[in-house]
Structure formats: structure tokens, C-alpha cells
N, C-alpha and C. Protein backbone atom coordinates (compact mmCIF):
# COMPACT_ATOMS: atom_id res chain seq x y z
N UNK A 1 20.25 -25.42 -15.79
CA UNK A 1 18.87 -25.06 -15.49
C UNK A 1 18.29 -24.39 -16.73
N UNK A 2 17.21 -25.15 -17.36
CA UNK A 2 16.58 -24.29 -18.17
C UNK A 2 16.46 -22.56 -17.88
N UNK A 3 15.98 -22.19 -19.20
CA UNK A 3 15.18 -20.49 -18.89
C UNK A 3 13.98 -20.54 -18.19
N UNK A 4 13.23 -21.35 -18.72
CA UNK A 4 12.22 -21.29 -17.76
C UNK A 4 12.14 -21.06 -16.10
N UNK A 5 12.96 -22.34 -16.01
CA UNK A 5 12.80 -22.56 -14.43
C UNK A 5 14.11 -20.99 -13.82
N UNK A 6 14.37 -20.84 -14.62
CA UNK A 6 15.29 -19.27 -14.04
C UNK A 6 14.25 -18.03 -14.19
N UNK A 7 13.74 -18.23 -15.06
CA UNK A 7 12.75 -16.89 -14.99
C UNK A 7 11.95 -17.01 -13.54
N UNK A 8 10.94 -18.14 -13.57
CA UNK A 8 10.65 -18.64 -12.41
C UNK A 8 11.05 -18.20 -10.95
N UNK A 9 12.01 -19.03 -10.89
CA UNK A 9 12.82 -18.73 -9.40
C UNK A 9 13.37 -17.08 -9.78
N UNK A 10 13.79 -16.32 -10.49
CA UNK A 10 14.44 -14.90 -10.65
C UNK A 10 12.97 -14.39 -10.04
N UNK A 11 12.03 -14.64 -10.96
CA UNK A 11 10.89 -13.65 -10.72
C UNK A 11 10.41 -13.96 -9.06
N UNK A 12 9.88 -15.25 -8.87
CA UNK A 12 9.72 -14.92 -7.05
C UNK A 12 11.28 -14.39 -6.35
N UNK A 13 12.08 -14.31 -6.70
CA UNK A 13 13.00 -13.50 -5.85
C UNK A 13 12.41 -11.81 -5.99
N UNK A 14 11.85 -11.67 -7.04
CA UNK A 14 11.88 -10.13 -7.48
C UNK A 14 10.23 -9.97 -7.00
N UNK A 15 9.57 -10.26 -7.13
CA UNK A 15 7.61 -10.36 -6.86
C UNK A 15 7.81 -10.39 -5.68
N UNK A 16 8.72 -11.31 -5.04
CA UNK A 16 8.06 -11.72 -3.67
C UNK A 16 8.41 -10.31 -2.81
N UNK A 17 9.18 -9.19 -2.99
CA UNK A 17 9.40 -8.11 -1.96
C UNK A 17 9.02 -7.33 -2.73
N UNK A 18 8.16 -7.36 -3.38
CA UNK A 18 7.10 -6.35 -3.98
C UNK A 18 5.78 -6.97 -4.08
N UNK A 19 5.08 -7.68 -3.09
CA UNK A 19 4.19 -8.19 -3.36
C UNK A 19 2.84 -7.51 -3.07
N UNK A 20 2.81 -6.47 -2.11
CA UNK A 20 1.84 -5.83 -1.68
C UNK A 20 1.80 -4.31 -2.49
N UNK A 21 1.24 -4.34 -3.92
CA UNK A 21 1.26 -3.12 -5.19
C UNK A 21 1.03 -1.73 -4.16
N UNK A 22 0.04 -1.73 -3.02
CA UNK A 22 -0.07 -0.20 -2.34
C UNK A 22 1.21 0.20 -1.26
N UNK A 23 1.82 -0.68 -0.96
CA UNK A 23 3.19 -0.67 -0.23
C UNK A 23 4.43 -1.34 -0.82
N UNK A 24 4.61 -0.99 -1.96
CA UNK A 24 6.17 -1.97 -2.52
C UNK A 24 7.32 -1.05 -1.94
N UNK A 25 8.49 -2.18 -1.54
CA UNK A 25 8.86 -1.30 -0.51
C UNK A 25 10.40 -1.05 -1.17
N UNK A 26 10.37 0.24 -0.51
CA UNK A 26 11.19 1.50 -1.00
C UNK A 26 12.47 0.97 -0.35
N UNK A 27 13.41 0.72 -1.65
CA UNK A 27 14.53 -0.18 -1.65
C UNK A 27 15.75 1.36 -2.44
N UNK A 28 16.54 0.99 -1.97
CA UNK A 28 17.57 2.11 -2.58
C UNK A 28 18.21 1.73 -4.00
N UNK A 29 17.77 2.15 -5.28
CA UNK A 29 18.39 2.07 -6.44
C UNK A 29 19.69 2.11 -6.85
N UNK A 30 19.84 0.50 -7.43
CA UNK A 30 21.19 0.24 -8.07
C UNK A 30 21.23 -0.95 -8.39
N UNK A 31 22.30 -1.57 -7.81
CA UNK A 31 22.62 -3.05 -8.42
C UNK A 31 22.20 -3.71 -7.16
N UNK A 32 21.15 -5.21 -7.70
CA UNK A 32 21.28 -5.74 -6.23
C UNK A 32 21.12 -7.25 -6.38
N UNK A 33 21.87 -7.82 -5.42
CA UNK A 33 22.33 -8.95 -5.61
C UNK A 33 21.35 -9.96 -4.95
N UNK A 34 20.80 -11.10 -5.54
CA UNK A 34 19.59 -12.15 -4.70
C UNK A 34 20.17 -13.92 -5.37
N UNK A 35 20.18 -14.18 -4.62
CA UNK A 35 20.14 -15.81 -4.45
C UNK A 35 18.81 -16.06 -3.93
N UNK A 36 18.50 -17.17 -4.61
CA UNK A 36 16.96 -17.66 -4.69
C UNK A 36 17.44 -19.49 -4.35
N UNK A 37 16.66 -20.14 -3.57
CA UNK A 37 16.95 -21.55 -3.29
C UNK A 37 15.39 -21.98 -3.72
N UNK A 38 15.47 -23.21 -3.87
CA UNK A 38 14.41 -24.25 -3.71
C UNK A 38 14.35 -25.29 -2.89
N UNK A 39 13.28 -25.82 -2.14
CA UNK A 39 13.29 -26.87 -1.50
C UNK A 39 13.70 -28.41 -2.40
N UNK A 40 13.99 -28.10 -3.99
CA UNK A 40 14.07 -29.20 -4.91
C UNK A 40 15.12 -29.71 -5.11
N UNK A 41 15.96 -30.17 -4.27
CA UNK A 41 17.47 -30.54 -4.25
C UNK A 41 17.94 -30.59 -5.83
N UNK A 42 17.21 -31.40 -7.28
CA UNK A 42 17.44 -31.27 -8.22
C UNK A 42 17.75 -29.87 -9.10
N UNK A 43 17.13 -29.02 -8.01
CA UNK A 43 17.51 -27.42 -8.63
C UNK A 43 18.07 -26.76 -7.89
N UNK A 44 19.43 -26.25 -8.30
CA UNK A 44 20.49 -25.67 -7.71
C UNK A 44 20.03 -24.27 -7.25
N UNK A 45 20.76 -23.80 -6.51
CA UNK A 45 20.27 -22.48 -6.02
C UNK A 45 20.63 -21.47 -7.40
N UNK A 46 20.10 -20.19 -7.50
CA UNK A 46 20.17 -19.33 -8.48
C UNK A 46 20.68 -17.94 -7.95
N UNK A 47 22.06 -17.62 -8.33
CA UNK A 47 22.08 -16.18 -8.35
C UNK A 47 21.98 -15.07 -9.19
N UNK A 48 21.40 -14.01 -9.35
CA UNK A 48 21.93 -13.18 -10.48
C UNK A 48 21.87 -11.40 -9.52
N UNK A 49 22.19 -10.35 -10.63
CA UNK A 49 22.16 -9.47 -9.56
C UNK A 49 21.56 -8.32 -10.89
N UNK A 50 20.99 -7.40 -10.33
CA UNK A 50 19.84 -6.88 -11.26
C UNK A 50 19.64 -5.37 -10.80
N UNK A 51 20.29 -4.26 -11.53
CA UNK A 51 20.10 -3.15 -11.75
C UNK A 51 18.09 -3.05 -11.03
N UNK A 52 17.68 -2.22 -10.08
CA UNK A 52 16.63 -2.29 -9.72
C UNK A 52 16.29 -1.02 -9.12
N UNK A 53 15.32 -0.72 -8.70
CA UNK A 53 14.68 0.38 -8.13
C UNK A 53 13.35 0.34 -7.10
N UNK A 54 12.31 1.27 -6.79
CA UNK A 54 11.74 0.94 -6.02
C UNK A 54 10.46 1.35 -7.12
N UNK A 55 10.70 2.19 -8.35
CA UNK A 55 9.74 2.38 -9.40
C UNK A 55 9.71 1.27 -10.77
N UNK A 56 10.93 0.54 -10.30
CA UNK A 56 10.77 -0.47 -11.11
C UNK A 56 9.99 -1.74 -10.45
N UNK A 57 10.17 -2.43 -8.86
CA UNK A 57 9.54 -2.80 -8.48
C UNK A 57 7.47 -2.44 -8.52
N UNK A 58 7.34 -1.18 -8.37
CA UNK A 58 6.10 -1.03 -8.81
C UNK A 58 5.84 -1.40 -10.12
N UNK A 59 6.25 -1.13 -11.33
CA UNK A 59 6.05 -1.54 -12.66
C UNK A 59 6.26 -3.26 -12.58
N UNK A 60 6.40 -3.84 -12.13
CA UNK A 60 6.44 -5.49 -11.96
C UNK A 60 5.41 -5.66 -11.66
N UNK A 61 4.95 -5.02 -10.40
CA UNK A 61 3.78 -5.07 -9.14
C UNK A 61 2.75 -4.79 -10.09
N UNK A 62 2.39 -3.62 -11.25
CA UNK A 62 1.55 -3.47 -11.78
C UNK A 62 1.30 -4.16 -13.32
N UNK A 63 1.95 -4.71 -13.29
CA UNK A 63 2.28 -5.60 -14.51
C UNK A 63 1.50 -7.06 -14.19
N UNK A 64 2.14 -7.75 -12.96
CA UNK A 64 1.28 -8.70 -12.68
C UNK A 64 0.03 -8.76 -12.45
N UNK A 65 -0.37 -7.46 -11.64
CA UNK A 65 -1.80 -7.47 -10.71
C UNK A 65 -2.39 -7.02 -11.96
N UNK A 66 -2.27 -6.69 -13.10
CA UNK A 66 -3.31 -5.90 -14.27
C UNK A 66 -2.91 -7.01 -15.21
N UNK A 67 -2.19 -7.93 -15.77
CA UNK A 67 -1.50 -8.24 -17.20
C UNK A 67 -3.11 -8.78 -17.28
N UNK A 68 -3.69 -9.39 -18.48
CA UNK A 68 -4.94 -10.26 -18.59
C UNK A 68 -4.48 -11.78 -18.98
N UNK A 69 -2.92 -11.94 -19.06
CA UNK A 69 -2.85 -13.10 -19.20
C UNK A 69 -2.35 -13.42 -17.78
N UNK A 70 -1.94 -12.99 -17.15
CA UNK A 70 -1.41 -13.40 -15.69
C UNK A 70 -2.22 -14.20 -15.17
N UNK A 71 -1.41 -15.96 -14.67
CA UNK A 71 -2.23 -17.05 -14.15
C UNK A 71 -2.55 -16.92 -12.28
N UNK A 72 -2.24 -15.67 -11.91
CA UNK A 72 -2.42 -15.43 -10.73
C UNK A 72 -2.83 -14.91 -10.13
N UNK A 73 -3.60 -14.49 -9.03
CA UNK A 73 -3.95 -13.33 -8.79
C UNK A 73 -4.09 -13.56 -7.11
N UNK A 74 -3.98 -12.25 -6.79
CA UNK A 74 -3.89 -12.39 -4.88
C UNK A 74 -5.30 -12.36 -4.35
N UNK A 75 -4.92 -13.22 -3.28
CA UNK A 75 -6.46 -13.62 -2.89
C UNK A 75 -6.07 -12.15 -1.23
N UNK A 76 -5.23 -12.38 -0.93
CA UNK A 76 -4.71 -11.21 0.26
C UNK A 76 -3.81 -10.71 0.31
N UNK A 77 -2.97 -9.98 1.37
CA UNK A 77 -2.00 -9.16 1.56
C UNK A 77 -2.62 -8.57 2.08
N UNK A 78 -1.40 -8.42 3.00
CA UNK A 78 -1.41 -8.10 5.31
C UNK A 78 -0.07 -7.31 5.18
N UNK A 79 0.42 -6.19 5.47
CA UNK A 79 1.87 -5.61 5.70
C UNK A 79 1.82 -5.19 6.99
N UNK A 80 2.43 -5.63 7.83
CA UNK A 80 2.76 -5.21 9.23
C UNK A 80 4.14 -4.54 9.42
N UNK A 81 4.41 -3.47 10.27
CA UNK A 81 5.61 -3.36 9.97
C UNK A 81 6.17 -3.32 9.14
N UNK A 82 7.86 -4.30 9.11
CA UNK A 82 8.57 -4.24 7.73
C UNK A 82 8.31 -5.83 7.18
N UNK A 83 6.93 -6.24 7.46
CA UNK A 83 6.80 -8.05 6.99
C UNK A 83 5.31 -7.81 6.49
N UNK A 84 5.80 -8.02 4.67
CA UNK A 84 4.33 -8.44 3.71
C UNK A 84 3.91 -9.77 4.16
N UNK A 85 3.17 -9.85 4.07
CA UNK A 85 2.48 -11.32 3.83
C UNK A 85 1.40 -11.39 2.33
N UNK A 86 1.45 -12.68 1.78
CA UNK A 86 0.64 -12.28 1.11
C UNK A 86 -0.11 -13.80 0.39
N UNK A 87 -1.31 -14.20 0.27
CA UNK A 87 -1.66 -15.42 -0.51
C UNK A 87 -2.38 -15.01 -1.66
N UNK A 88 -2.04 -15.94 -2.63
CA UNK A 88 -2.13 -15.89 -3.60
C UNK A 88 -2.18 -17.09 -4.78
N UNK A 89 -3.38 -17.65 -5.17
CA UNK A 89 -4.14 -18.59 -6.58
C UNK A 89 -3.43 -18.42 -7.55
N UNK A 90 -2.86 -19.18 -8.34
CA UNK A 90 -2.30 -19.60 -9.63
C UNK A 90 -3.09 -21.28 -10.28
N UNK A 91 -3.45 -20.13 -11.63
CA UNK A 91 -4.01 -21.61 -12.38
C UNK A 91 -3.09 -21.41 -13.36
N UNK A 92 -2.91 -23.19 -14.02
CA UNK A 92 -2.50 -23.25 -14.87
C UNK A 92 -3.12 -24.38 -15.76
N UNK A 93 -3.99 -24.09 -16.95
CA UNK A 93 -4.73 -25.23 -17.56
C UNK A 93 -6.00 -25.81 -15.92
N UNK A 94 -6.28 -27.32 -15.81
CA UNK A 94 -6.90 -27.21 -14.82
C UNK A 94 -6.76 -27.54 -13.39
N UNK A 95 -5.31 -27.17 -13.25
CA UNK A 95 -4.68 -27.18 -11.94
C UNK A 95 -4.33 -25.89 -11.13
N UNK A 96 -5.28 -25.64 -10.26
CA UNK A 96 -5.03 -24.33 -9.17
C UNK A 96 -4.10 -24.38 -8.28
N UNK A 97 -3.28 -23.93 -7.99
CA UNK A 97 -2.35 -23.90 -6.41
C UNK A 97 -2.27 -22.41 -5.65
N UNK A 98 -2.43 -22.76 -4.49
CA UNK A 98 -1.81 -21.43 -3.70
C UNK A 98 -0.60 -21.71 -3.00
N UNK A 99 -0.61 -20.37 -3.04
CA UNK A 99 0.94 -20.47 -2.21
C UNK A 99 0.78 -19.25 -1.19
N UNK A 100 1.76 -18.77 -0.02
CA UNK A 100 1.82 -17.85 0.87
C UNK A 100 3.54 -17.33 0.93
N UNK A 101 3.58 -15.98 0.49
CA UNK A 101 4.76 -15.65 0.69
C UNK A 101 4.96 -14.44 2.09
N UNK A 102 6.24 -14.78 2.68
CA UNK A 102 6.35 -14.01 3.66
C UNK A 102 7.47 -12.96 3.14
N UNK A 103 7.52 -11.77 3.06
CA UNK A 103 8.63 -10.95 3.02
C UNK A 103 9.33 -9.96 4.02
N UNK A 104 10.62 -10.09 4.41
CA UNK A 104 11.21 -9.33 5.57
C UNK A 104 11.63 -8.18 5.08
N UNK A 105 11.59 -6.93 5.38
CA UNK A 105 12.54 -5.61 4.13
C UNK A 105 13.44 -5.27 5.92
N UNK A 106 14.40 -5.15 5.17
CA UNK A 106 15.14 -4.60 6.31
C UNK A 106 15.90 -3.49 5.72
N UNK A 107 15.43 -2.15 6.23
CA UNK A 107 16.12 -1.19 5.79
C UNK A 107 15.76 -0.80 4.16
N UNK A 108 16.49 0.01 3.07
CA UNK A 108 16.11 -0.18 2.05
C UNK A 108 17.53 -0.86 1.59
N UNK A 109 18.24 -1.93 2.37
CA UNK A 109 19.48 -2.29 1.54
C UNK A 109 18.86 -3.61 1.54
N UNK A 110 17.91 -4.39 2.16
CA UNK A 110 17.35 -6.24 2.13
C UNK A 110 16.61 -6.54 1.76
N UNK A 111 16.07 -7.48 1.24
CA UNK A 111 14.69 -8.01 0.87
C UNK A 111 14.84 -9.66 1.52
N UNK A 112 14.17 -10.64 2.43
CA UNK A 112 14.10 -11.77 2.58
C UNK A 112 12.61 -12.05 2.21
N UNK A 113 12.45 -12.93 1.12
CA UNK A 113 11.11 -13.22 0.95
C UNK A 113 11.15 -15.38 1.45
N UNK A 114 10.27 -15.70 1.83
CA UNK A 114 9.80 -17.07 1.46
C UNK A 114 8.67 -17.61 1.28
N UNK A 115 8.66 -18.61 0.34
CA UNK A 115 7.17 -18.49 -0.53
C UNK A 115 6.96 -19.98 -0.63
N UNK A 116 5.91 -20.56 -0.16
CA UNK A 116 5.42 -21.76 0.28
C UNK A 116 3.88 -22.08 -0.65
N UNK A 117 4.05 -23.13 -1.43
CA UNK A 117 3.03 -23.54 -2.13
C UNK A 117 2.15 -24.43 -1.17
N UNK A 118 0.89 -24.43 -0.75
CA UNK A 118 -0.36 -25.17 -0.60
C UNK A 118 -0.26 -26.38 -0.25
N UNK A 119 0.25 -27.20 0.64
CA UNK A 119 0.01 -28.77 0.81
C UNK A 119 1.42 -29.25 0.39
N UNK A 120 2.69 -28.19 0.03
CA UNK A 120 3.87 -28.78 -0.02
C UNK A 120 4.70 -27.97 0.54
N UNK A 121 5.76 -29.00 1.40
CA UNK A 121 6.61 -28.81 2.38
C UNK A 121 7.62 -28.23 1.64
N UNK A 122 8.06 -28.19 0.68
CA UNK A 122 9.67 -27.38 -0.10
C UNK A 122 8.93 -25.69 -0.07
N UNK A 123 10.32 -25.26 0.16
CA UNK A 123 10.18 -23.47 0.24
C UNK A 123 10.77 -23.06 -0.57
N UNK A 124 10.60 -21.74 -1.50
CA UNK A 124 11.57 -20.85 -2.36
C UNK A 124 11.97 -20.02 -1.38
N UNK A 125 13.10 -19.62 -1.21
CA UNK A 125 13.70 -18.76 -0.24
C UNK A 125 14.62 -17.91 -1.03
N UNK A 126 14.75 -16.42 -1.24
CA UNK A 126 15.56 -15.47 -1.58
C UNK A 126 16.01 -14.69 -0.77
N UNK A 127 16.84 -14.02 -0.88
CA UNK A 127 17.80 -12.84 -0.41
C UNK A 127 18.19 -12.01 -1.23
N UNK A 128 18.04 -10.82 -1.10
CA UNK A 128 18.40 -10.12 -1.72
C UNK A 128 18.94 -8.43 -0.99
N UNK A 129 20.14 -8.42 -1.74
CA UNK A 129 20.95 -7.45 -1.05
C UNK A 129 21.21 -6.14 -2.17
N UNK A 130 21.18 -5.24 -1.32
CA UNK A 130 21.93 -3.88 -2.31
C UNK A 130 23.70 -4.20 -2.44
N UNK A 131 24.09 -4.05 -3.61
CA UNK A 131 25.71 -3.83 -3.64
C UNK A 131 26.20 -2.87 -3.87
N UNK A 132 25.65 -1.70 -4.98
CA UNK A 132 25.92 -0.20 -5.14
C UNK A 132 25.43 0.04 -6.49
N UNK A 133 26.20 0.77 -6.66
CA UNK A 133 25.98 1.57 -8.17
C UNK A 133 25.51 0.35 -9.24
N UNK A 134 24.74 0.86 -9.89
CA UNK A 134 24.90 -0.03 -11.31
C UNK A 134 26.06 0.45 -12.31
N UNK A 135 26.21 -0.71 -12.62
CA UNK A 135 27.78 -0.76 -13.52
C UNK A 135 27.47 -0.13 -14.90
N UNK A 136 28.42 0.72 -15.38
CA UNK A 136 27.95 1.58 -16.78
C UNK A 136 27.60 0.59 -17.73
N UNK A 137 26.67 0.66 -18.67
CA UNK A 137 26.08 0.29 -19.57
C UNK A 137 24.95 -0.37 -19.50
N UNK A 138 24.70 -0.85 -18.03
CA UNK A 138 23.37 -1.69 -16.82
C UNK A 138 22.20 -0.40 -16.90
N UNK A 139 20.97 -0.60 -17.43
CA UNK A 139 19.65 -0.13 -17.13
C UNK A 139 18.82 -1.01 -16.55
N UNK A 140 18.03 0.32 -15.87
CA UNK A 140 16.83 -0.60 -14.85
C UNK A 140 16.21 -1.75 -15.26
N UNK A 141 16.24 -3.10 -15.27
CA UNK A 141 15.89 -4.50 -15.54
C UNK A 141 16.72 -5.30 -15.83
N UNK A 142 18.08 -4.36 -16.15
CA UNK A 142 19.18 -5.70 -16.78
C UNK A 142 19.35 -6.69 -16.02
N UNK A 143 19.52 -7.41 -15.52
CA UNK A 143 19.66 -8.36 -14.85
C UNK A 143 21.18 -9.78 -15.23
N UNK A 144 21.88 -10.42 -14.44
CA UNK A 144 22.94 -11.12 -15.05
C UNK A 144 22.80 -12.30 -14.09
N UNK A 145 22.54 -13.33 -15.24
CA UNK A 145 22.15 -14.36 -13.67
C UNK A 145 23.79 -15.62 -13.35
N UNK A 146 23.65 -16.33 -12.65
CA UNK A 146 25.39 -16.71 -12.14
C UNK A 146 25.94 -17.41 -13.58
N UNK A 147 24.91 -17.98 -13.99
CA UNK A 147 25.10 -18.58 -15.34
C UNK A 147 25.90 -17.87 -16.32
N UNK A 148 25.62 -16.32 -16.35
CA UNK A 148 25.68 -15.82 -17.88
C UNK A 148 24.65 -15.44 -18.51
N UNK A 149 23.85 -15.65 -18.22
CA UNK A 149 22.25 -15.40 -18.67
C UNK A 149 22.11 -13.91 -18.67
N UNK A 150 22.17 -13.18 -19.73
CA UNK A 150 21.35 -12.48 -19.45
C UNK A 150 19.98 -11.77 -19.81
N UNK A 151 19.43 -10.77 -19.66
CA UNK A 151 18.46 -10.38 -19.85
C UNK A 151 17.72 -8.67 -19.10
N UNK A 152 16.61 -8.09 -20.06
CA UNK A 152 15.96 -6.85 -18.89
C UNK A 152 14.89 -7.74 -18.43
N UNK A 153 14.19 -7.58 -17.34
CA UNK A 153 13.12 -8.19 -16.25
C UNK A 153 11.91 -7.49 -17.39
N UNK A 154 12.01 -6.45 -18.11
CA UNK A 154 11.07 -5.85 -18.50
C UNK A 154 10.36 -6.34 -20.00
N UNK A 155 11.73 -6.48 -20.54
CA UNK A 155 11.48 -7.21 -22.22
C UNK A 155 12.26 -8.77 -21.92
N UNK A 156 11.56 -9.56 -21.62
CA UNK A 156 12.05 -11.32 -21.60
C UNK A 156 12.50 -11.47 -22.91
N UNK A 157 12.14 -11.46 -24.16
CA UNK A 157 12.47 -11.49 -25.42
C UNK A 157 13.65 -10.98 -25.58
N UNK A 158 14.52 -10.50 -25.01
CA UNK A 158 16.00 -9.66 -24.64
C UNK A 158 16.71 -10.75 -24.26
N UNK A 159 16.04 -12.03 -23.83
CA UNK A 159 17.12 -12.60 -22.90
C UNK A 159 18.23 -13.34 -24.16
N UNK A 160 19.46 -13.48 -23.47
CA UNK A 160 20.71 -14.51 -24.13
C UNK A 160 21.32 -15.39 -23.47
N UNK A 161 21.12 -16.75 -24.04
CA UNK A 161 21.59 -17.85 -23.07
C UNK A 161 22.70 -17.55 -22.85
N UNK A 162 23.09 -18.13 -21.17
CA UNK A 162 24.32 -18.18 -20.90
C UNK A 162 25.46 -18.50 -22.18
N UNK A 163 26.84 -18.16 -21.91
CA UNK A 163 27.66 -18.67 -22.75
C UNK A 163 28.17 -19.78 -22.78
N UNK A 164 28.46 -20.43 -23.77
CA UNK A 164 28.87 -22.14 -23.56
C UNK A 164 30.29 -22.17 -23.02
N UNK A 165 29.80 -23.49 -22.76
CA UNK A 165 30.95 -23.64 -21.65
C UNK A 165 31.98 -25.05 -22.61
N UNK A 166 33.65 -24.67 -22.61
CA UNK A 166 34.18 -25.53 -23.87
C UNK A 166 34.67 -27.08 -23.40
């Protein structure tokens, strides 16, 4: 899987349970583990697990909703309970899409988000779980995806391709 399409699927695992910037929800800091699927049979599911917080989730949240290059922006967001909802416009060049993501928080150890583009039937679906401590030398964004990949969520320019395989 390219970087691209991992940043991609990593980032709606990570956006999608922080999607509502006045309620991002208060998740217990450490290491936490998310598998991300696609409805695209050609793209394998993605795991990685990512040193995180509930002040790092806001700094994502405010990163997107302010960047001036960001191709997206929320048209709503509804939080009921422990379920965001949220729609949201993405252009790219002169093609618009929306999409609607639903997010479940259960507790501050879960995140279930699923995120449905506009007029197509395939879903991104994540999970994401607390595992514990972050491992010594792991700061808030490191992230390690199943590949080898790694990278901080914060500086992309950090990232290092997986290692080859002989």
C-alpha cells in the first residue's frame, strides 16, 4: 500500500473520533491500537498503533477545521450521547464529495468510527482500542503502522518507509 493511501485510511481512523472540535472525546492517554478497513477489497485492511491523547486529538481537530489548505470542511455535526455524527464536503481540483461519519466512544478505552462517502456503497470502518502505556522512546504522534511505517501524525515529513522485505 502506498503512503498515501496509509496516511489516508490512518487519518480517518484518527479524525473520525475526533470529529466534533467542541466535544473531542476524552480518550485515556497512551498507546492505542486501530485497524481501519475499506469497502475496496484491493486495499487491505491497515493497522498501526499510535501513542495518543485527548489534547492531541484536539490539535488534529484544530489543525483540520483552521489549516487554509484543508480540502474539507464540515457542513454539520450532531453528538448525542457517546455517538458523533458528522457530514462533511471535500474538494479536490473540480470534484466535490461528501461523506457522513458515524462515531461510537465507548468509555475512554474505544473509538468505532464509520465513514461513508455520498452515492457510494463501500465504508471505511476503524476501531480503535487503548493498550497501555506508551513504550519508552514513543511521543505523542508517533505512530507504527503493521507495515513498518513509521512516522509522528504531527510532522508527516518524519515519516520512514516500511523496511524492505528480502
Amino acid at each position: 500500500m502506498d503512503k498515501m493511501r496509509l496516511w489516508g485510511l490512518f487519518g480517518c481512523a484518527l479524525l473520525g473520533g475526533a470529529t466534533y472540535a467542541a466535544d473531542v472525546p476524552d480518550i485515556k492517554a497512551g498507546l492505542w491500537a486501530t485497524t481501519t478497513t475499506s469497502g475496496d477489497a484491493q486495499l487491505p485492511s491497515v493497522t498501526a498503533s499510535m501513542c495518543s491523547s485527548t489534547a492531541l486529538l484536539q490539535t488534529l481537530v484544530d489543525q483540520r477545521l483552521k489549516g487554509p489548505n484543508h480540502p474539507c470542511k464540515r457542513i454539520n455535526a450532531t453528538h448525542s450521547g457517546t455517538t458523533i455524527t458528522e457530514l462533511s464536503e471535500c474538494k479536490f481540483g473540480d470534484t466535490v464529495t461528501k461523506s457522513k461519519s458515524v462515531t461510537v466512544v465507548t468509555g475512554n478505552t474505544a473509538v468505532h468510527t464509520e465513514i461513508r462517502q455520498e452515492g457510494n456503497s463501500s465504508v471505511i470502518v476503524s476501531d480503535s482500542k487503548y493498550v497501555g502505556a506508551c513504550p519508552a522512546g514513543m511521543q505523542l504522534g508517533d505512530f507504527v503502522a503493521d507495515n513498518g511505517m513509521k512516522a509522528n501524525i504531527l510532522h508527516p515529513e518524519s515519516a520512514t518507509p516500511p523496511p524492505k522485505t528480502p
